[in-house]
N, C-alpha and C. Protein backbone atom coordinates (compact mmCIF):
# COMPACT_ATOMS: atom_id res chain seq x y z
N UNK A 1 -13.35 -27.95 -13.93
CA UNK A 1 -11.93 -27.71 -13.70
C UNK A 1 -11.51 -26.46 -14.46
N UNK A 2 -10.59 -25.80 -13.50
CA UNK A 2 -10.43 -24.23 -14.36
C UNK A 2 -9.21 -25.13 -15.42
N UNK A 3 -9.40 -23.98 -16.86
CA UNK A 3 -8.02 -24.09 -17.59
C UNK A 3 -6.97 -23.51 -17.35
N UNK A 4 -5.93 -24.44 -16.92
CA UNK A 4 -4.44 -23.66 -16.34
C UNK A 4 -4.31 -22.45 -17.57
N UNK A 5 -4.34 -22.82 -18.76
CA UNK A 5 -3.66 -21.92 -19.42
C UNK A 5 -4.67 -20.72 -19.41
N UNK A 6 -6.06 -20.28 -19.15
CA UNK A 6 -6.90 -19.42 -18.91
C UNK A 6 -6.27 -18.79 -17.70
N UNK A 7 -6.36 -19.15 -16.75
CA UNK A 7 -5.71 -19.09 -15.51
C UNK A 7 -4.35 -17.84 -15.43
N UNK A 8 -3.55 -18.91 -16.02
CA UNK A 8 -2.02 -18.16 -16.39
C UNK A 8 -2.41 -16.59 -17.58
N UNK A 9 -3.09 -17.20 -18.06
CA UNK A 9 -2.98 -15.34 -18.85
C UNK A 9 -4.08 -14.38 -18.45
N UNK A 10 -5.20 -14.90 -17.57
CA UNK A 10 -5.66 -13.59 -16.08
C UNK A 10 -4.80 -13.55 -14.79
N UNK A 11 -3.77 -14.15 -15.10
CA UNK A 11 -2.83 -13.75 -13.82
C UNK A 11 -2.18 -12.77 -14.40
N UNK A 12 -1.51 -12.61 -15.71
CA UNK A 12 -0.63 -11.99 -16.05
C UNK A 12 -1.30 -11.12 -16.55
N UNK A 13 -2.59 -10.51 -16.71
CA UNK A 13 -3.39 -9.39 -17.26
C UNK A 13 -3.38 -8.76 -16.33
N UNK A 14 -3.95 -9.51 -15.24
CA UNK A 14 -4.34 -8.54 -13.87
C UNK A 14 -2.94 -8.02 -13.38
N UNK A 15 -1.79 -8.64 -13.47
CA UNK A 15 -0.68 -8.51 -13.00
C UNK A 15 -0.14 -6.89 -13.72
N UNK A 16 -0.31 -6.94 -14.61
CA UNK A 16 -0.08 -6.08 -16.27
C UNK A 16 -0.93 -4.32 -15.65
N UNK A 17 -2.20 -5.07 -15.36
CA UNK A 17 -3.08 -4.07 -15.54
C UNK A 17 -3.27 -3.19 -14.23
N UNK A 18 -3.20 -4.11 -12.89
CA UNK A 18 -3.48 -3.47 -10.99
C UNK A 18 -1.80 -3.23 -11.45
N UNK A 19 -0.72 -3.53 -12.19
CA UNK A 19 0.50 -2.94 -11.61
C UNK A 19 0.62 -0.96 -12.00
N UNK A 20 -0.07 -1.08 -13.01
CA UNK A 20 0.09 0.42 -13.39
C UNK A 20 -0.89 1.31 -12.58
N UNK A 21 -2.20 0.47 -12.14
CA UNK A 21 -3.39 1.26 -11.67
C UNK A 21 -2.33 1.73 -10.50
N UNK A 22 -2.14 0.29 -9.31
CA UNK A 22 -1.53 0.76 -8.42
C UNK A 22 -0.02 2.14 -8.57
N UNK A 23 0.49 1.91 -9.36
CA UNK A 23 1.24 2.93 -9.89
C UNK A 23 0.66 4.48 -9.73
N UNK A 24 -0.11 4.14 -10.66
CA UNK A 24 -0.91 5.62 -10.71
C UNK A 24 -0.98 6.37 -8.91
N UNK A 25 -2.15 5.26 -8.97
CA UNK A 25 -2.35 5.83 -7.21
C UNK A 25 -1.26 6.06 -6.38
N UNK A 26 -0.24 5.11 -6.52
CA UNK A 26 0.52 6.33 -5.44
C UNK A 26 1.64 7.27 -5.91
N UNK A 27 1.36 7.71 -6.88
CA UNK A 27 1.68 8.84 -7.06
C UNK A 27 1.24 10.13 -6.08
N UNK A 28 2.24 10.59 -5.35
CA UNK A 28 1.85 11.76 -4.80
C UNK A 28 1.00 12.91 -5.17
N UNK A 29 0.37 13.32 -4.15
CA UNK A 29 0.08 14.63 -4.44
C UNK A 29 0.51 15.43 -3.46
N UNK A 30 0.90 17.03 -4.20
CA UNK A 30 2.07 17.64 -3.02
C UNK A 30 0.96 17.79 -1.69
N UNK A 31 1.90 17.94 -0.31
CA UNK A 31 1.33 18.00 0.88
C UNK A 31 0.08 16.64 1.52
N UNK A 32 0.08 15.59 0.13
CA UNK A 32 -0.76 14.17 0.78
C UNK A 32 0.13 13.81 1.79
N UNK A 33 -0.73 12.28 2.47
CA UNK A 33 0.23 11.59 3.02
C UNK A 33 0.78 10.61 2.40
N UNK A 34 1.85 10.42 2.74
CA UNK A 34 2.71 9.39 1.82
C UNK A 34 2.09 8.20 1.94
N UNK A 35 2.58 6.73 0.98
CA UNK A 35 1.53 5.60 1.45
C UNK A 35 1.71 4.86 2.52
N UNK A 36 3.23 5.34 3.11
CA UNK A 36 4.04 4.64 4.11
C UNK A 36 2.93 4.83 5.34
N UNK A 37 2.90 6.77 5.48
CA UNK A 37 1.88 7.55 6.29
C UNK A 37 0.62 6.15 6.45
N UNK A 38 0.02 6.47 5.34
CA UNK A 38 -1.14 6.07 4.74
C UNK A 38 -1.67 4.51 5.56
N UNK A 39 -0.33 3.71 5.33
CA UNK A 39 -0.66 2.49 5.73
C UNK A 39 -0.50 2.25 7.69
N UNK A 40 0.54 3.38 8.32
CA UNK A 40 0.69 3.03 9.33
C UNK A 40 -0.69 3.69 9.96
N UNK A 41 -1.49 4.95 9.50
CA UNK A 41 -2.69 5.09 10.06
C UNK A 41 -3.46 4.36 10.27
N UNK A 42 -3.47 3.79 9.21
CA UNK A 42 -4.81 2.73 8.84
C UNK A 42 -4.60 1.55 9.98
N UNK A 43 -3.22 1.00 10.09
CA UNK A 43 -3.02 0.22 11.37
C UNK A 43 -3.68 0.75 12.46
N UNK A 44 -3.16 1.66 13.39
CA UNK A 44 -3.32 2.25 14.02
C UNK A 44 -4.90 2.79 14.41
N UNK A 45 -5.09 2.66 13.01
CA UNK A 45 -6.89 2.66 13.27
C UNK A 45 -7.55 1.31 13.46
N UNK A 46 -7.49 0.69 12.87
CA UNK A 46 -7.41 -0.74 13.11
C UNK A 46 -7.35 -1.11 14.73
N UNK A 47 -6.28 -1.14 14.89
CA UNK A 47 -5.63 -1.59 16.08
C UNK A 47 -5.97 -0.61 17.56
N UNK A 48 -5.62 0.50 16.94
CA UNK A 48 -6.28 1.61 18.51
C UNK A 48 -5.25 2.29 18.75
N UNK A 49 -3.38 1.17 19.40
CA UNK A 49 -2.42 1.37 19.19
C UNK A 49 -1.46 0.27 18.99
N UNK A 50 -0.38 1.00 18.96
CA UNK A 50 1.00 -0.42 18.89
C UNK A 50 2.26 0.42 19.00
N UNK A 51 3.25 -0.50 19.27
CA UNK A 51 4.63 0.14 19.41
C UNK A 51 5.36 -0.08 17.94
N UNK A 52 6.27 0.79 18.46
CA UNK A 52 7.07 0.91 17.01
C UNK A 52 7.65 -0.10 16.78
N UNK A 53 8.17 -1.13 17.10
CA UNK A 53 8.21 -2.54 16.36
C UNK A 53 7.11 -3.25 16.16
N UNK A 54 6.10 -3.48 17.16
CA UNK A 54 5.07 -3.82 16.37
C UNK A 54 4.55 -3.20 14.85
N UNK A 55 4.49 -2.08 15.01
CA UNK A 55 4.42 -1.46 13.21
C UNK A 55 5.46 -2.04 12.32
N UNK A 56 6.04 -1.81 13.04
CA UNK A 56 7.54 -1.95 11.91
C UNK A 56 7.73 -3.67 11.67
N UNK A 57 6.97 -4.42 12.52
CA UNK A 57 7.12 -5.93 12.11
C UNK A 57 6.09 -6.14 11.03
N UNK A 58 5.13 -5.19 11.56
CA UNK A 58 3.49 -5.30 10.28
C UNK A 58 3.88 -5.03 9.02
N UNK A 59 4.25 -4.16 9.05
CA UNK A 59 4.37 -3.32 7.79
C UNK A 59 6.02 -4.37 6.89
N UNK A 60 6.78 -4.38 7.87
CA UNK A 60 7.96 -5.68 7.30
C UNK A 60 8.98 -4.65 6.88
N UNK A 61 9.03 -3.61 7.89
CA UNK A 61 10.26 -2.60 7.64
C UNK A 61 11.16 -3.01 9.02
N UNK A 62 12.35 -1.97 9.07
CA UNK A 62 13.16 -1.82 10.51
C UNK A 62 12.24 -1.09 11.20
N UNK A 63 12.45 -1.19 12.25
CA UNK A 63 12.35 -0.31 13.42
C UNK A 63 12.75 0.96 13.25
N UNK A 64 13.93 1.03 12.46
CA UNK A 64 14.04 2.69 12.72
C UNK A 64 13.47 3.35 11.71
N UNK A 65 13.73 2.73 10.21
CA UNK A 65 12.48 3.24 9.33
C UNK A 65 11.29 3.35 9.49
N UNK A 66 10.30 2.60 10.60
CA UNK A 66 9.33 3.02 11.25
C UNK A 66 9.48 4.50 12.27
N UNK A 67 10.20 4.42 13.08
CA UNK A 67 10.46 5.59 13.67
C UNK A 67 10.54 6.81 13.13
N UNK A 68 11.19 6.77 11.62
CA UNK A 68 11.18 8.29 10.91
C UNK A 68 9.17 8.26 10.54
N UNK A 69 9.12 7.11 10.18
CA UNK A 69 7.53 7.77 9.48
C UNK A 69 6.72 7.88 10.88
N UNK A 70 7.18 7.59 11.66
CA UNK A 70 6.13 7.94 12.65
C UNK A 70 6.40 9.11 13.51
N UNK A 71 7.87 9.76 13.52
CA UNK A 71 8.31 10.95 14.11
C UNK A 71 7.80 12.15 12.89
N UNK A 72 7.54 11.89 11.79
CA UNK A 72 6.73 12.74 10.91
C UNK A 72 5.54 12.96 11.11
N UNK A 73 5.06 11.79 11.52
CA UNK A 73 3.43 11.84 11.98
C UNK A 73 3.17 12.76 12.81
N UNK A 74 4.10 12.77 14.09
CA UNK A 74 3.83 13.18 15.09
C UNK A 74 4.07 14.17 15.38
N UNK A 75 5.38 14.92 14.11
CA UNK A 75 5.18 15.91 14.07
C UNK A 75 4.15 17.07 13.91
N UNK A 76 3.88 16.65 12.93
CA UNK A 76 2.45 16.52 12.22
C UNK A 76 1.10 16.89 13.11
N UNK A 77 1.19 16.32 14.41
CA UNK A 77 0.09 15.95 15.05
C UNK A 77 -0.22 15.12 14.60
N UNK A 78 -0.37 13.91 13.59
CA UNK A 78 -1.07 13.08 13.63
C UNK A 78 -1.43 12.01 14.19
N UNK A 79 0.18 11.65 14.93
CA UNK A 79 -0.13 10.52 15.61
C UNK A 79 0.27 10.80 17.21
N UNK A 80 -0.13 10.11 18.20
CA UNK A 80 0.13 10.39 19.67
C UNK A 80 0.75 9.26 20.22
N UNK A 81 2.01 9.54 21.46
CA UNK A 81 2.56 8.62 21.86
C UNK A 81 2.19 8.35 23.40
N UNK A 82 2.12 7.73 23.69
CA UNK A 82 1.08 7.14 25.10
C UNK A 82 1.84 6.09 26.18
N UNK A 83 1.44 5.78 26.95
CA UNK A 83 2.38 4.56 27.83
C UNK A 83 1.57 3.23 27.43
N UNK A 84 2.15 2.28 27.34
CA UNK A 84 2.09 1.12 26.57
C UNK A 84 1.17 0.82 27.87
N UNK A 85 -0.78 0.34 27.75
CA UNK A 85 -1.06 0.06 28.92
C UNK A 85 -0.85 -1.18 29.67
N UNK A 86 -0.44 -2.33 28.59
CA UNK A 86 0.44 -3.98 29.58
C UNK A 86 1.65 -3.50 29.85
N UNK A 87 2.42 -2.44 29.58
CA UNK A 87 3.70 -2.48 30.09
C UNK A 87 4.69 -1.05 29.97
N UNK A 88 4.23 -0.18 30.92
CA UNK A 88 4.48 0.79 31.50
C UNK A 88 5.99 1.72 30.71
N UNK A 89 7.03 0.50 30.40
CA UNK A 89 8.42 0.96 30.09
C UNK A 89 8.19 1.21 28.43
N UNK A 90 7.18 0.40 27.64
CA UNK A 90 6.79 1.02 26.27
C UNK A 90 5.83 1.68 26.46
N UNK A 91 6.38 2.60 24.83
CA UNK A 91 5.57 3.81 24.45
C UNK A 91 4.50 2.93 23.30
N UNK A 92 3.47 3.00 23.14
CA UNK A 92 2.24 2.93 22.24
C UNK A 92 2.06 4.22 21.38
N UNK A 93 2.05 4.12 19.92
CA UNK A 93 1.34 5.15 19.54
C UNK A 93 -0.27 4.80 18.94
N UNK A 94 -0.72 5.88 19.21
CA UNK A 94 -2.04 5.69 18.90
C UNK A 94 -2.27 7.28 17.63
N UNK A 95 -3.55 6.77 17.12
CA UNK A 95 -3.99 7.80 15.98
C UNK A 95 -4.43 9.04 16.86
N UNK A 96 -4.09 10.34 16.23
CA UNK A 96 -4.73 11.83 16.69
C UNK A 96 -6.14 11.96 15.96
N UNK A 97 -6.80 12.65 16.55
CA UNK A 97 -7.58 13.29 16.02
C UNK A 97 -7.79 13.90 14.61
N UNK A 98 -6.69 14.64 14.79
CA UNK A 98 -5.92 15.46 13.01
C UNK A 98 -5.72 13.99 11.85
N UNK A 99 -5.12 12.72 12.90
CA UNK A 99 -4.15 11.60 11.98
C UNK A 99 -5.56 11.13 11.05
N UNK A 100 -7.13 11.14 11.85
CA UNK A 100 -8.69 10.73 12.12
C UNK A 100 -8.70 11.17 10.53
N UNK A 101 -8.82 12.59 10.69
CA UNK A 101 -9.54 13.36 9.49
C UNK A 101 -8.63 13.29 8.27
N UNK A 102 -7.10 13.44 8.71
CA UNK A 102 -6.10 13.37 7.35
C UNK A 102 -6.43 11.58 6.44
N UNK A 103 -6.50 10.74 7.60
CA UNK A 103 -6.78 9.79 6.88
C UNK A 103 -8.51 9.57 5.69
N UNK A 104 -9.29 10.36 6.37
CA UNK A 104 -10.58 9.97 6.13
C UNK A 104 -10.18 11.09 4.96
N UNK A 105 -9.94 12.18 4.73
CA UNK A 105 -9.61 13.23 3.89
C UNK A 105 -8.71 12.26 2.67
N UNK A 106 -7.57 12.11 2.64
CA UNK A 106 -7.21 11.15 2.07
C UNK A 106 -8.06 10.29 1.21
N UNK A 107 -8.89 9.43 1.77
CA UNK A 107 -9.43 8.21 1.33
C UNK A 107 -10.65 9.47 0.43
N UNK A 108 -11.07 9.68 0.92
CA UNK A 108 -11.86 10.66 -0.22
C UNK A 108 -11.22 11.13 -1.14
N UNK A 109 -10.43 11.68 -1.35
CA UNK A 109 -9.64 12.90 -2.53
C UNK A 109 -9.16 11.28 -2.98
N UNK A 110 -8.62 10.30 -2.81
CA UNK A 110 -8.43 9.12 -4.14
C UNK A 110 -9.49 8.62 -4.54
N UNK A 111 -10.98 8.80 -3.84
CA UNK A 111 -12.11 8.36 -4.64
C UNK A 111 -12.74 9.22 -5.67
N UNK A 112 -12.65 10.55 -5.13
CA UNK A 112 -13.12 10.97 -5.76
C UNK A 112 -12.28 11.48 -7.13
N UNK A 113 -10.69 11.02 -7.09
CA UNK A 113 -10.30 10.97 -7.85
C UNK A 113 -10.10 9.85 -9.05
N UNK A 114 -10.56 8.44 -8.50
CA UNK A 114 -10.96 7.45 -9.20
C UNK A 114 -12.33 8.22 -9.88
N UNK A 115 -13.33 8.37 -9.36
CA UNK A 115 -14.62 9.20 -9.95
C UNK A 115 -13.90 9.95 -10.83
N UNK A 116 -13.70 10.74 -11.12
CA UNK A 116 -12.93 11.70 -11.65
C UNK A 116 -12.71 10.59 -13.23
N UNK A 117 -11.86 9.88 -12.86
CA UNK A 117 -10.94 8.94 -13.73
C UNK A 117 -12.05 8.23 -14.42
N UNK A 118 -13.06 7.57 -13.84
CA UNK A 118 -14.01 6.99 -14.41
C UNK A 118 -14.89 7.70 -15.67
N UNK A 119 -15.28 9.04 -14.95
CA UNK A 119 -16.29 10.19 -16.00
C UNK A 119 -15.19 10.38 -16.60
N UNK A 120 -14.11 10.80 -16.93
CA UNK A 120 -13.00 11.77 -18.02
C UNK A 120 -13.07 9.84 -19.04
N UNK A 121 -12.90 8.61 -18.42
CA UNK A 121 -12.35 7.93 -19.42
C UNK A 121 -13.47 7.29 -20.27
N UNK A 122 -14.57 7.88 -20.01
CA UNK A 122 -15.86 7.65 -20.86
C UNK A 122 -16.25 6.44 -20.79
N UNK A 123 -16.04 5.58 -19.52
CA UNK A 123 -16.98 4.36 -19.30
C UNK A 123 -18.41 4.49 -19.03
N UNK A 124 -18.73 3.60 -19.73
CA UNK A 124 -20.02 3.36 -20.13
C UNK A 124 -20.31 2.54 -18.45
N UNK A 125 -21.87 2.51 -18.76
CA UNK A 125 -22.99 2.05 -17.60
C UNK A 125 -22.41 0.82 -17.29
N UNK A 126 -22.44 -0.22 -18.30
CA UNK A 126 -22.35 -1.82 -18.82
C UNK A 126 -20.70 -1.67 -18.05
N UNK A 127 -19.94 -1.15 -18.56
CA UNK A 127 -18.17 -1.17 -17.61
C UNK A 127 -18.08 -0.79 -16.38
N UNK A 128 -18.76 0.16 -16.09
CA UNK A 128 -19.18 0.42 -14.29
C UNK A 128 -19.40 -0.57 -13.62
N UNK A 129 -20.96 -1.09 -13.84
CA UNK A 129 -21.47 -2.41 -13.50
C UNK A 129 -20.19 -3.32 -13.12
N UNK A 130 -19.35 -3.88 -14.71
CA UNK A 130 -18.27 -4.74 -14.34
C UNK A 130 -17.54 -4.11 -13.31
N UNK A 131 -17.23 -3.00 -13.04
CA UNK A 131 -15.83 -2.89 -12.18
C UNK A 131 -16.21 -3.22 -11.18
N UNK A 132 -17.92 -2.77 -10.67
CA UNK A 132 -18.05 -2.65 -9.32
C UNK A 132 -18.39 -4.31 -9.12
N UNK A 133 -18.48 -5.38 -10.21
CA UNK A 133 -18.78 -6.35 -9.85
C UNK A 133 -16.75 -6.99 -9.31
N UNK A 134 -15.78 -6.68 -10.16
CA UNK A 134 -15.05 -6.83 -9.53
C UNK A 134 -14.05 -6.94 -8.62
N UNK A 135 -14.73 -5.14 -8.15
CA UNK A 135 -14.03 -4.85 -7.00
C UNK A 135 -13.94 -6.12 -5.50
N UNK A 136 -14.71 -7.00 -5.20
CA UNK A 136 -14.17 -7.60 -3.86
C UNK A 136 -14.16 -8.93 -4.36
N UNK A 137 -13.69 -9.21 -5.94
CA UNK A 137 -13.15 -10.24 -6.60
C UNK A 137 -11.67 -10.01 -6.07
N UNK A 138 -11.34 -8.76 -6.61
CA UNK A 138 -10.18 -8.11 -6.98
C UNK A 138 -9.40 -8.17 -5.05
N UNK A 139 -10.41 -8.23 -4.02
CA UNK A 139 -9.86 -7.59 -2.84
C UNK A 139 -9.68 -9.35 -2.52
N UNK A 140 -10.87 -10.29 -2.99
CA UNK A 140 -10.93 -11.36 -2.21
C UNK A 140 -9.07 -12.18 -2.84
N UNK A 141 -8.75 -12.14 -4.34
CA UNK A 141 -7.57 -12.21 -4.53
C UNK A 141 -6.20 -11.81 -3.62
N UNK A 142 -7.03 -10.54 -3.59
CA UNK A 142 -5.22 -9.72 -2.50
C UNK A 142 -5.44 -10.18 -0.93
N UNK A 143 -6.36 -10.87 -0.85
CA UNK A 143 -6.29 -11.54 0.36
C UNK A 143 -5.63 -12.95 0.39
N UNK A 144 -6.14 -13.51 -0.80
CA UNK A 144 -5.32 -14.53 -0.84
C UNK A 144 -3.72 -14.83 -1.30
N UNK A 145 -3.52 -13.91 -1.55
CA UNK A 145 -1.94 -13.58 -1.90
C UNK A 145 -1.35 -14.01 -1.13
């Protein structure tokens, strides 16, 4: 049987500790994509396409606050708007080509900026090991959220 009170103070460590990491990370960098960007690609990759309430129900925004991040996109080129193929009168957007590489570009420049973070903060072999043992601890949690 786990100890509640063990329990309760790795909730509130991890809580303490992913709140600042996550912090960190989305911190901009000028000309990135925002995480708003960030997350509706990743749908969209996922998925292939969807309409703008469908995003906007995923994500748990309005509709029209979906519409600005996705009229940025598209400014952008990143994202493309298409005829909805079950139903002719909606528009579908789907990922560009450009939306392809900005995302995959992206996901690199934060790894390799975690890398980065790792060598500058002088972790040792033995703390590596741990992180990478807890990374899909850490994911299997945010799933269960």
């Amino acid at each position: 049987m786990v100890d509640e009170l063990n329990v309760n103070a790795v909730g509130s460590a991890l809580q303490m500790s992913l709140g600042l990491f996550v912090r960190r990370l989305r911190q901009p960098v000028q000309g990135e994509l925002t995480l708003p960007e960030v997350s509706v690609l990743s749908r969209l990759e996922r998925a292939g396409s969807a309409t703008t309430s469908e995003l906007a129900r995923a994500e748990q925004i309005t509709p029209q606050a979906m519409g600005m991040t996705l009229a940025g996109l598209e400014e952008r080129g990143l994202v493309e708007r298409r005829p909805d193929p079950t139903d002719g009168r909606r528009v579908a957007m789907s990922m560009a080509k450009a939306g392809q590489r900005a995302l995959r570009d992206r996901r690199s420049a934060r790894a390799e900026q975690l890398a980065e973070a790792l060598v500058a903060g002088g972790f040792t072999r033995a703390e590596l090991e741990t992180l990478m043992a807890a990374a899909p601890l850490i994911e299997r949690l945010g799933e269960s959220l």
